[in-house]
Protein backbone atom coordinates (compact mmCIF):
# COMPACT_ATOMS: atom_id res chain seq x y z
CA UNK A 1 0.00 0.00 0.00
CA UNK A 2 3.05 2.32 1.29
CA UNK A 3 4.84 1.20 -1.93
CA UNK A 4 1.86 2.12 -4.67
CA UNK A 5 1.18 5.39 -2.77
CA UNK A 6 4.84 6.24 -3.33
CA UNK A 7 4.68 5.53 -6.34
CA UNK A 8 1.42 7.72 -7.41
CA UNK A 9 3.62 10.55 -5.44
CA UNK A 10 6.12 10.39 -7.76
CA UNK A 11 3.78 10.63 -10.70
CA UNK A 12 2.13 13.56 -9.86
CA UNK A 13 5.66 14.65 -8.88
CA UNK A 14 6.54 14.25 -12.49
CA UNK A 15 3.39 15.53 -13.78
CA UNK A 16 3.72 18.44 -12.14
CA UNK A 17 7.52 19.05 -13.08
CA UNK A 18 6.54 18.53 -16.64
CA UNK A 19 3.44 21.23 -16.47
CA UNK A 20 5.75 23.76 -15.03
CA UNK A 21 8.20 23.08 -17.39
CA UNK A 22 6.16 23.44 -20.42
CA UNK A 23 4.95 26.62 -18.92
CA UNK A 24 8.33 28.18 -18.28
CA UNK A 25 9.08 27.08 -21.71
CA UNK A 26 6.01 28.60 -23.10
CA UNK A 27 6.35 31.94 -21.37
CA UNK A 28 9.66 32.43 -22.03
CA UNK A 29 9.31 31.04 -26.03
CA UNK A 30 5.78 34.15 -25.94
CA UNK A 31 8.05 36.15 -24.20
CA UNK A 32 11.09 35.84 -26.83
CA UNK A 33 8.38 36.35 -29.50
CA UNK A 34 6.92 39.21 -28.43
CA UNK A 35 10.03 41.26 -27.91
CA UNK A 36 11.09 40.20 -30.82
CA UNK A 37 8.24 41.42 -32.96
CA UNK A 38 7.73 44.96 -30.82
CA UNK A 39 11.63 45.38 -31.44
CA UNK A 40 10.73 45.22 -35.77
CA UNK A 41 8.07 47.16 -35.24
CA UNK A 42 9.64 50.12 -33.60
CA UNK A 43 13.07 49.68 -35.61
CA UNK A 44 10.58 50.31 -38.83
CA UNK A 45 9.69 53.41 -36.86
CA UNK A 46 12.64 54.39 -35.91
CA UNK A 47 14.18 54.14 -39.38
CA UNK A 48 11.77 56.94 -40.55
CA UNK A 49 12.31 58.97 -37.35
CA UNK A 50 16.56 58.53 -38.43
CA UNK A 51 15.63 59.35 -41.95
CA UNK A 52 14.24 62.42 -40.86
CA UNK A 53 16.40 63.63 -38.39
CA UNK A 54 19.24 62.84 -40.88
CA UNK A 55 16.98 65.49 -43.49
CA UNK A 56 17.29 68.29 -40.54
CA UNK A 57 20.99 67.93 -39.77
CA UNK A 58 23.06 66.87 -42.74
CA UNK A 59 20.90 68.51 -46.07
CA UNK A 60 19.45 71.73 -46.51
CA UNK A 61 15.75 72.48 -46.26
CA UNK A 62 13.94 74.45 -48.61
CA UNK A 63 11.72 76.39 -47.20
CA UNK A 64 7.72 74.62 -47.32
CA UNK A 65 6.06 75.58 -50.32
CA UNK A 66 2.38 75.37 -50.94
CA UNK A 67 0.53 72.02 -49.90
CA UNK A 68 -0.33 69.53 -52.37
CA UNK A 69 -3.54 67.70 -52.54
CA UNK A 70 -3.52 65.40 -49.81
CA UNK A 71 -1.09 66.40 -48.15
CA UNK A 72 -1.31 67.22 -44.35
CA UNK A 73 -0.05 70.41 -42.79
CA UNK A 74 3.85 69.73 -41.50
CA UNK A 75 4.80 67.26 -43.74
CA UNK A 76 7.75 68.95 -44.73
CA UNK A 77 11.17 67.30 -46.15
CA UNK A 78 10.06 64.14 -46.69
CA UNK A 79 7.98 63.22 -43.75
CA UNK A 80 5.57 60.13 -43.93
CA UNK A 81 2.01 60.63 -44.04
CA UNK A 82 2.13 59.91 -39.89
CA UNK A 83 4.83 62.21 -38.94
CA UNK A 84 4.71 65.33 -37.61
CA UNK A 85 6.96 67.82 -36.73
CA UNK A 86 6.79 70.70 -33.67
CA UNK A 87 9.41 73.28 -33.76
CA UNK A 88 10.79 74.72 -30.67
CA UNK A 89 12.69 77.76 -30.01
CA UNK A 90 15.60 78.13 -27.51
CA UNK A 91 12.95 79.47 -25.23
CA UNK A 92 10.72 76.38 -25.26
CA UNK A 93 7.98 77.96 -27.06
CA UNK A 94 6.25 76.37 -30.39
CA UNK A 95 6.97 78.53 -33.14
CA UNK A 96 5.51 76.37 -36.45
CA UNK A 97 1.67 76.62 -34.82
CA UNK A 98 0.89 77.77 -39.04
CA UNK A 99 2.31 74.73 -40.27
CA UNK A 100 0.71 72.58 -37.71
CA UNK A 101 -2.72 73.88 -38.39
CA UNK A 102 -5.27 74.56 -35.95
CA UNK A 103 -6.14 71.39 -35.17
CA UNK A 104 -2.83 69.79 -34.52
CA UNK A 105 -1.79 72.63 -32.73
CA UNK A 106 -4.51 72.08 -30.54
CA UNK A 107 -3.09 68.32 -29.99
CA UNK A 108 0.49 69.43 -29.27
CA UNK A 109 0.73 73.05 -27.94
CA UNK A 110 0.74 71.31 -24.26
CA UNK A 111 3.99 69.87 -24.97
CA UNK A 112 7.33 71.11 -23.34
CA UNK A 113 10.98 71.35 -24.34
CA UNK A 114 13.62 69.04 -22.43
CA UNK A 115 16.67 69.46 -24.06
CA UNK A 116 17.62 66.46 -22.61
CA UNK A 117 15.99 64.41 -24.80
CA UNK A 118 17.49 65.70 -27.56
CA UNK A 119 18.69 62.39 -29.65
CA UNK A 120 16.61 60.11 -27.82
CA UNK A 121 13.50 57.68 -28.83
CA UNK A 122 10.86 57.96 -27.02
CA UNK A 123 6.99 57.08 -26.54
CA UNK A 124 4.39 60.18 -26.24
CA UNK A 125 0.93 59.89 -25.33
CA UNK A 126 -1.73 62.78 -26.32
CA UNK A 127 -5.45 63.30 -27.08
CA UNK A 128 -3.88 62.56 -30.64
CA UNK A 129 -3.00 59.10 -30.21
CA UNK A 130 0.59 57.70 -29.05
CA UNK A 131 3.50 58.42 -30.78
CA UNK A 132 7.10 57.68 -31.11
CA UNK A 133 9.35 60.86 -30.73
CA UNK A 134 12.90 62.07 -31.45
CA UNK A 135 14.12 65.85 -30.53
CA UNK A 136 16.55 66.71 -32.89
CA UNK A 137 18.82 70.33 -32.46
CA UNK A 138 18.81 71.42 -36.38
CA UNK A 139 22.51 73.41 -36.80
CA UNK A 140 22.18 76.86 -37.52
CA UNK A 141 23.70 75.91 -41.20
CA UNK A 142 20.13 74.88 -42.06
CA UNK A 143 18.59 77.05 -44.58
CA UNK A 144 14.96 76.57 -43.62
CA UNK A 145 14.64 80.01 -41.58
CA UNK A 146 12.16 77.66 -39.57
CA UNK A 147 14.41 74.99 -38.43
CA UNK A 148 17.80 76.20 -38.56
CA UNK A 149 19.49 76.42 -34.69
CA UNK A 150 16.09 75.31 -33.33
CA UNK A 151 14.61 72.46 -31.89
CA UNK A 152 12.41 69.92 -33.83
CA UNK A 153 10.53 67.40 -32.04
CA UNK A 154 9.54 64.40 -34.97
CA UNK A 155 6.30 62.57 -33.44
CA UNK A 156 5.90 59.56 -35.38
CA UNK A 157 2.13 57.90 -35.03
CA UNK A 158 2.37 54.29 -33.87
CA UNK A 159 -1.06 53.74 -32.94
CA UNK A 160 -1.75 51.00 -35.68
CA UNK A 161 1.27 49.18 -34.88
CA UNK A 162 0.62 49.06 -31.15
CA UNK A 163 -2.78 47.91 -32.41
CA UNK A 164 -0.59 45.30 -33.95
CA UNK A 165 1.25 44.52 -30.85
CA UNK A 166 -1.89 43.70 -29.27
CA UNK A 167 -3.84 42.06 -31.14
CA UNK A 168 -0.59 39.72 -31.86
CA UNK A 169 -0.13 39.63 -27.72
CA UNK A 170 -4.03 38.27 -27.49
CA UNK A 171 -2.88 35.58 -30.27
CA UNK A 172 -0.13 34.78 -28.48
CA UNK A 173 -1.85 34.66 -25.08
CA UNK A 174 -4.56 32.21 -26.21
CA UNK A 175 -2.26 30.03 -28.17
CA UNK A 176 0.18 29.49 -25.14
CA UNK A 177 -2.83 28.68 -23.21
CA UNK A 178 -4.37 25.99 -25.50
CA UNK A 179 -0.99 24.41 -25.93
CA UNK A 180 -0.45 24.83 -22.18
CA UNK A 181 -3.89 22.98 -21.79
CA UNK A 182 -2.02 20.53 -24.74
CA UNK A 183 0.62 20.10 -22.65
CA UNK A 184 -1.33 19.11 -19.60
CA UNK A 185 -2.21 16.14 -21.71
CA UNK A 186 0.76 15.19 -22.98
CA UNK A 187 2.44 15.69 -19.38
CA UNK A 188 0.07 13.39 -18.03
CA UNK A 189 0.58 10.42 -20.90
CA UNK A 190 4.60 10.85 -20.20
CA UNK A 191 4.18 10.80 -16.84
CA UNK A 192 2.86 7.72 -16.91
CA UNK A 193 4.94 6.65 -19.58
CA UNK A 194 8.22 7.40 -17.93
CA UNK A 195 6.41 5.73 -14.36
CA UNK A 196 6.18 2.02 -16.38
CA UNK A 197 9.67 1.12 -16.20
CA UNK A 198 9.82 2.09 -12.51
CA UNK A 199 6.65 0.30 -11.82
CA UNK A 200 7.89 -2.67 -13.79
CA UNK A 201 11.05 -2.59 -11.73
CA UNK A 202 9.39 -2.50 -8.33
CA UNK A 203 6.64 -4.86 -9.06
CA UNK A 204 9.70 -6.97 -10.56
CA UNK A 205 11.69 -6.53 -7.01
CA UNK A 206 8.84 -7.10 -4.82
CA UNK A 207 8.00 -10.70 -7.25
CA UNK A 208 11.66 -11.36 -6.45
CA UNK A 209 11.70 -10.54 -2.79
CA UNK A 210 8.55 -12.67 -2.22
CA UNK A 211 9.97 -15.70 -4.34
CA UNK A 212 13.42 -15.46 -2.72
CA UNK A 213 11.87 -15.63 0.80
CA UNK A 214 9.74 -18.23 -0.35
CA UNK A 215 12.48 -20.74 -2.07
CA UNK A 216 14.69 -20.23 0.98
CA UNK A 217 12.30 -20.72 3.58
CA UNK A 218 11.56 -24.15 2.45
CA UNK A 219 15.21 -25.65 2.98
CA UNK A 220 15.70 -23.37 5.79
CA UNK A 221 12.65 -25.07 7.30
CA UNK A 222 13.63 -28.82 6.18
CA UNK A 223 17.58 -28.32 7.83
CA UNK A 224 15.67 -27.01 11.05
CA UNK A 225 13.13 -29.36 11.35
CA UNK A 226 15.76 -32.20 10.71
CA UNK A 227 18.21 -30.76 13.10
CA UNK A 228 15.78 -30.30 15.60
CA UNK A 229 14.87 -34.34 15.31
CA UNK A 230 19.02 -35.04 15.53
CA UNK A 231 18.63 -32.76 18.84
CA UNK A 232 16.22 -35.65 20.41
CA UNK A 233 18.41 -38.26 19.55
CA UNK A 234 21.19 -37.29 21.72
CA UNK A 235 22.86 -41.45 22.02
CA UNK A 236 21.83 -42.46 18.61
CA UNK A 237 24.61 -43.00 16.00
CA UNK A 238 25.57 -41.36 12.83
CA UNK A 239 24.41 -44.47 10.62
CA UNK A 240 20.87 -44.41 12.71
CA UNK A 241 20.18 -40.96 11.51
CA UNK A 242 22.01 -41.29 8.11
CA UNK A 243 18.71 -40.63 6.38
CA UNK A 244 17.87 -37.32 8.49
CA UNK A 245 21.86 -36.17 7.76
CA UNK A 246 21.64 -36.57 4.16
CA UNK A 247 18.47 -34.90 3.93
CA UNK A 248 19.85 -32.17 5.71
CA UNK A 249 23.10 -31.94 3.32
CA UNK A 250 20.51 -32.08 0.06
CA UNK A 251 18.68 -28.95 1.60
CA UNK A 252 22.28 -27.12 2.36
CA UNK A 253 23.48 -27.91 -1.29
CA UNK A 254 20.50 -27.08 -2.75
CA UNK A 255 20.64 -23.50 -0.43
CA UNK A 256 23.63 -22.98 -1.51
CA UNK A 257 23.32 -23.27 -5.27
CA UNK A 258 19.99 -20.61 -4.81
CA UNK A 259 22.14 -18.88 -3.32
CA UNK A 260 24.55 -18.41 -5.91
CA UNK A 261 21.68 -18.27 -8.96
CA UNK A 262 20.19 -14.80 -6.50
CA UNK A 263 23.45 -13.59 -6.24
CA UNK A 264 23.72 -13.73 -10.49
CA UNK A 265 20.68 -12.16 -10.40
CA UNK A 266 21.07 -9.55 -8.29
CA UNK A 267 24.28 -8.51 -10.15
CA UNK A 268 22.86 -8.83 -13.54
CA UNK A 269 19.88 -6.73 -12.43
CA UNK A 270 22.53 -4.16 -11.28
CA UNK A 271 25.18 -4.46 -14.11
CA UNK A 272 27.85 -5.63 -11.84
CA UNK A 273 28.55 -8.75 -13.89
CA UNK A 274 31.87 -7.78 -16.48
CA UNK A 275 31.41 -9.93 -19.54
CA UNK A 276 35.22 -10.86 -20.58
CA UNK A 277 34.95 -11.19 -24.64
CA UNK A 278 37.34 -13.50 -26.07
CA UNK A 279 38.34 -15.85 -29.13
CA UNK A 280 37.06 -18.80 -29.16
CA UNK A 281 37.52 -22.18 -31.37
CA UNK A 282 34.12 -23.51 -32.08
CA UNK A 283 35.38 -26.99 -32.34
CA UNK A 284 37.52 -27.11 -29.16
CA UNK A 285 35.69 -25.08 -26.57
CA UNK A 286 32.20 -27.16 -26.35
CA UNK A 287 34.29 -30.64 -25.67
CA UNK A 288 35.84 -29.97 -22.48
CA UNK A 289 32.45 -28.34 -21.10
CA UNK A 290 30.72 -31.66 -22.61
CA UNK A 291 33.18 -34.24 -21.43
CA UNK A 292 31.88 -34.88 -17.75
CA UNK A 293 28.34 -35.33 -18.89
CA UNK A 294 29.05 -38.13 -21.18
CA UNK A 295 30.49 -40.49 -18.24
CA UNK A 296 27.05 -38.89 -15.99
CA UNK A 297 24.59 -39.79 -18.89
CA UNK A 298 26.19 -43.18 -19.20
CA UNK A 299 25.58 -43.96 -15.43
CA UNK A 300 22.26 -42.62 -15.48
CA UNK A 301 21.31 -44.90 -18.27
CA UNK A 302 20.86 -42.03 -20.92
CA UNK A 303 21.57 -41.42 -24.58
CA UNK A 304 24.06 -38.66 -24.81
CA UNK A 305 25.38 -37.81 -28.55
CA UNK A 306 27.23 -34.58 -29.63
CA UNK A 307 27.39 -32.61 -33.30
CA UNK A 308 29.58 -30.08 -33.63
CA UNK A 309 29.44 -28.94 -36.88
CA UNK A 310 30.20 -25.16 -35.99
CA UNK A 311 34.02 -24.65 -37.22
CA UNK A 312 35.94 -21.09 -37.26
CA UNK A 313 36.25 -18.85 -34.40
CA UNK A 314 33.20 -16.81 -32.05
CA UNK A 315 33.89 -14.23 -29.64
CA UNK A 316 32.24 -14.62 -26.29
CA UNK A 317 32.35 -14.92 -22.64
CA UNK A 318 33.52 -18.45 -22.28
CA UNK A 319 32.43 -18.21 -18.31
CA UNK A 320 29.40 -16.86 -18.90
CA UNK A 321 28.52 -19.72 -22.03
CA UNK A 322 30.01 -22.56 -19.86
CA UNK A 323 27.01 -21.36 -17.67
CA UNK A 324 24.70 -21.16 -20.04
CA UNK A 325 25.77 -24.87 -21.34
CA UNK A 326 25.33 -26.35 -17.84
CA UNK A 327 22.32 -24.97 -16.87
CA UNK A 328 21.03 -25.96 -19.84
CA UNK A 329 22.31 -29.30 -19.87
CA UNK A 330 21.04 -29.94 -16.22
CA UNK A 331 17.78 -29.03 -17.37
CA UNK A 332 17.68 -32.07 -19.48
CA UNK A 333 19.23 -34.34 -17.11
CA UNK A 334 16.69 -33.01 -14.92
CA UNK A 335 13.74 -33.63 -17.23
CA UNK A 336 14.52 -37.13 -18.67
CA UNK A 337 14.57 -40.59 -17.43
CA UNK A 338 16.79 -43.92 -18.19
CA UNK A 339 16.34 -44.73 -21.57
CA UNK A 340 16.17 -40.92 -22.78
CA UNK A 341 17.95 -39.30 -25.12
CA UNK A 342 20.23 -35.86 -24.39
CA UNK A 343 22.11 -34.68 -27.70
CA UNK A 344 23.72 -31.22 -28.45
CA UNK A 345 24.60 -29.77 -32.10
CA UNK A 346 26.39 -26.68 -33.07
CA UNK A 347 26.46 -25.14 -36.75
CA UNK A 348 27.72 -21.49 -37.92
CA UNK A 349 25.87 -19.40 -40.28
CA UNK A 350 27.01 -16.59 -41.98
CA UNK A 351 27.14 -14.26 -39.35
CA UNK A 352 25.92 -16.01 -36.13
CA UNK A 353 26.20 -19.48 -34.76
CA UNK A 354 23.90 -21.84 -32.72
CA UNK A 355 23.99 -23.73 -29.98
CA UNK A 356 21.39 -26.72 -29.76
CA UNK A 357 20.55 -28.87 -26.80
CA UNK A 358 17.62 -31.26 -27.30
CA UNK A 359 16.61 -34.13 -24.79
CA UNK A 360 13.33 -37.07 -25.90
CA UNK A 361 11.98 -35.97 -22.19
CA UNK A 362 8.09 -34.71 -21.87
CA UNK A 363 7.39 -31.77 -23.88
CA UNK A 364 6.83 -28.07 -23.36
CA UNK A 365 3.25 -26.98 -23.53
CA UNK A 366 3.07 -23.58 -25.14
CA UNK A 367 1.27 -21.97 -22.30
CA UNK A 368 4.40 -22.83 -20.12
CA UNK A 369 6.86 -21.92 -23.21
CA UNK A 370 5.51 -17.99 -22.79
CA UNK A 371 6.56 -18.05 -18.91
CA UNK A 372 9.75 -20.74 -19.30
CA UNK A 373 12.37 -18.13 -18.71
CA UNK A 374 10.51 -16.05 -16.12
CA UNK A 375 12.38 -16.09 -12.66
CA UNK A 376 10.92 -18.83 -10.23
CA UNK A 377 8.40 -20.04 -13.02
CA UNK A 378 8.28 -24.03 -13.08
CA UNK A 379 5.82 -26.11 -15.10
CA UNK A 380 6.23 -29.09 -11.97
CA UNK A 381 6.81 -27.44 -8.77
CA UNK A 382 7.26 -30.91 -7.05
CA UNK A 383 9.86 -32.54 -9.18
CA UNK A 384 11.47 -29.23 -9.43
CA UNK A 385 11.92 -29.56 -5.61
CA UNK A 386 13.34 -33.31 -6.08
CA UNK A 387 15.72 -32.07 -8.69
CA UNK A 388 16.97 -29.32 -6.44
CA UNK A 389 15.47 -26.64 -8.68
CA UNK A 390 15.25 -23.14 -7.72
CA UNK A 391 13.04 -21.53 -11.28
CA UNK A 392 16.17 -19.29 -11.73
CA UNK A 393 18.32 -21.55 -14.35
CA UNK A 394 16.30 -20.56 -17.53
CA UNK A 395 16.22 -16.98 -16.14
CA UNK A 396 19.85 -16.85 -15.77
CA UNK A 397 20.18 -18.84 -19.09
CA UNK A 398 18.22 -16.03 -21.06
CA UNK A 399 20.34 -13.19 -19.40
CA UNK A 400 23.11 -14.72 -20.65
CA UNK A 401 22.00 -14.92 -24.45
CA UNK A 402 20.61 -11.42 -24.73
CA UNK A 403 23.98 -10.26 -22.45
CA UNK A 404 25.54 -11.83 -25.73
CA UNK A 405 23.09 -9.86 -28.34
CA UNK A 406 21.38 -13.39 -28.99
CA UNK A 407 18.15 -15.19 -28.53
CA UNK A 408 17.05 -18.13 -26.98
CA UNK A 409 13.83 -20.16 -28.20
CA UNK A 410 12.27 -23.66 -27.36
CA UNK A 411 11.19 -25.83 -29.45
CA UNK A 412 9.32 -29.57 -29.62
CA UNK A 413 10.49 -32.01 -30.84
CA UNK A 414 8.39 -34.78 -33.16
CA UNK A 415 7.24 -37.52 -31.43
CA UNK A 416 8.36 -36.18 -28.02
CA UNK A 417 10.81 -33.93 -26.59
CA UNK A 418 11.99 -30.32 -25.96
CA UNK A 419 14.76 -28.39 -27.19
CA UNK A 420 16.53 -24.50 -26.88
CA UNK A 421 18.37 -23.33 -29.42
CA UNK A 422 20.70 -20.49 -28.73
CA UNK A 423 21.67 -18.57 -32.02
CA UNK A 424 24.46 -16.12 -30.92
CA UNK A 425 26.46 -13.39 -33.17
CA UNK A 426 30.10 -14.90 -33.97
CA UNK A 427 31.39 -11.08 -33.72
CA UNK A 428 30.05 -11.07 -30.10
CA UNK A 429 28.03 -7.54 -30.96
């Protein structure tokens, strides 16, 4: 309960990481945009208010003839359509109210001279609209009568591009919202996405916790059940409790070899095993890993025949395949009876090899064949438990092959019988 409570509390951690980050990323992307477009708009202005403040200072100005049709008063020497221009005296007082006209005189005879301003951009607000100003100080080499050694204030109207600005700032604002209401969505389906593997791996531990404690209760239990017994026999001899003793040794060996197979997977789990590639002959390295089981099959009263048609050399781990060979091979031994067959074939392909090993035991129902290399899984719990098996062989077996970029299948075999085939890459990659 503690455990899947943690582990929704980490999900909505997640979530809520990924919401907040889309929004800082969203913000600062609108952000970015927007400063980016009011900076092109007011550079377009302020070209035109350079252009024209370049006409005052550097060339001279004829003085303003007649208007033409169309034109508005005070758009003299080049000025846009938008522009105006209020002239100021040394004294701060408005001296081009004519050229203005009535009306726009009206708009800007409120406005004062600060001569600090003179070569700065600025933003001015009147009953006119808003506009976007620059005080120029015209040399006295000017031959306009008009400008010449005063002080020309160029108001540039911006009210349709701040219309512009906004209307682009309430596209903006309800686009970052709908893809911040987007990313809600997709922050919840990564979320969980990114949560699987974690909940895989922790429903994976807490399989192999319980299993573990299960498989090594059970010997645990036999050893102290039997030594208890040995404990109220305190005058009896070794050869009268011969039969509890060697029970007691079967449980301890067959501790000790779960032992080891947790202990592989524990360290495969956590990437602790090395893998030690090497060159290998084909035809040499199977026999001495074969040898022993040839003199065991023959006292066991089983068929045991070898094929090794694989020549050439394979790069692997030969540890880690010995491993793979013997757990494979017990399987049979574990699975057939006297009069059974055990046989194991090699052959090389072009690129990979494979490694065979067949037994005329019972076969493999395919419900069982999804679930065969699962940790713990047997198809016979019971005889498992005669034959000292722990479910981990197969498990350990299949780590191998994939630790060796290979796969593993089984396969029946016609009338009766099992066999895995390993097909493994001879470059070891």
């Amino acid at each position: 309960m503690q455990a899947n409570e943690g582990i929704k509390r980490q999900q909505r951690k997640l979530f809520w990481g990924e919401v907040l980050s889309f929004a800082l990323l969203f913000f600062t992307l609108g952000a970015v945009v927007y400063f980016l477009y009011q900076q092109a708009v007011y550079n377009g202005v302020d070209t035109t208010l350079a252009r024209q403040e370049r006409s005052l200072k550097d060339g001279p100005a004829a003085a303003p003839g007649p208007l033409t049709p169309g034109q508005r008063p005070n758009s003299q020497n080049g000025a846009s359509f938008r522009t105006n221009m209020v002239v100021f005296n040394a004294a701060g007082q408005i001296i081009n109210a004519a050229d203005l006209g009535q009306r726009y005189y009206a708009y800007f005879q409120n406005l004062e001279l600060d001569k600090s301003a003179v070569g700065k951009k600025q933003v001015l607000t009147t009953t006119a609209g808003t506009f976007r100003t620059l005080l120029v100080h015209v040399p006295k080499s000017n031959l306009n009568p008009m400008y010449a050694g005063h002080y020309v204030l160029i108001l540039q109207n911006i009210d349709a591009q701040l219309d512009g600005m906004n209307s682009f700032l309430r596209v903006l604002v309800a686009t970052m919202i709908f893809f911040w209401l987007l990313a809600l969505l997709f922050a919840s389906v990564l979320a969980r996405r990114a949560m699987r593997p974690i909940v895989k791996s922790w429903q994976r531990q807490q399989d192999f916790v319980a299993d573990a404690a299960h498989e090594l209760r059970a010997p645990l239990a036999v050893i102290q059940s039997q030594q208890e017994h040995l404990l109220t026999k305190p005058h009896d001899t070794v050869l009268n409790q011969s039969e509890a003793i060697a029970t007691t040794l079967a449980e301890s060996t067959r501790l000790q070899h779960l032992t080891t197979d947790l202990l592989t997977m524990a360290k495969a789990d956590s990437n602790a095993l090395t893998t030690d590639l090497q060159h290998y002959d084909l035809q040499i390295w199977p026999v001495s890993v074969l040898a022993p089981y040839k003199e065991i099959a023959a006292a066991q009263d089983r068929a045991f025949d070898t094929t090794l048609q694989a020549t050439g050399e394979a790069v692997f781990d030969g540890d880690q395949l010995h491993q793979l060979l013997v757990i494979l091979l017990d399987n049979a031994f574990k699975y057939t009876a006297a009069g059974d067959s055990i046989w194991v074939t090699t052959e090389r392909q072009t690129k990979t090899w494979t490694l065979t090993v067949g037994n005329s035991g019972p076969s493999i129902p395919d419900a069982d064949k999804k679930r065969i290399f699962d940790r713990f899984y047997r198809m016979d719990p019971s005889r498992n438990r005669e034959t000292g098996g722990s479910g981990l062989g197969l498990a350990i077996a299949d780590w191998i092959v994939t630790n060796h970029h290979g796969h593993i299948r089984v396969t029946d075999i016609h009338l009766q019988g099992a066999a895995f085939v390993v097909t493994l890459p001879l470059s070891g990659k």
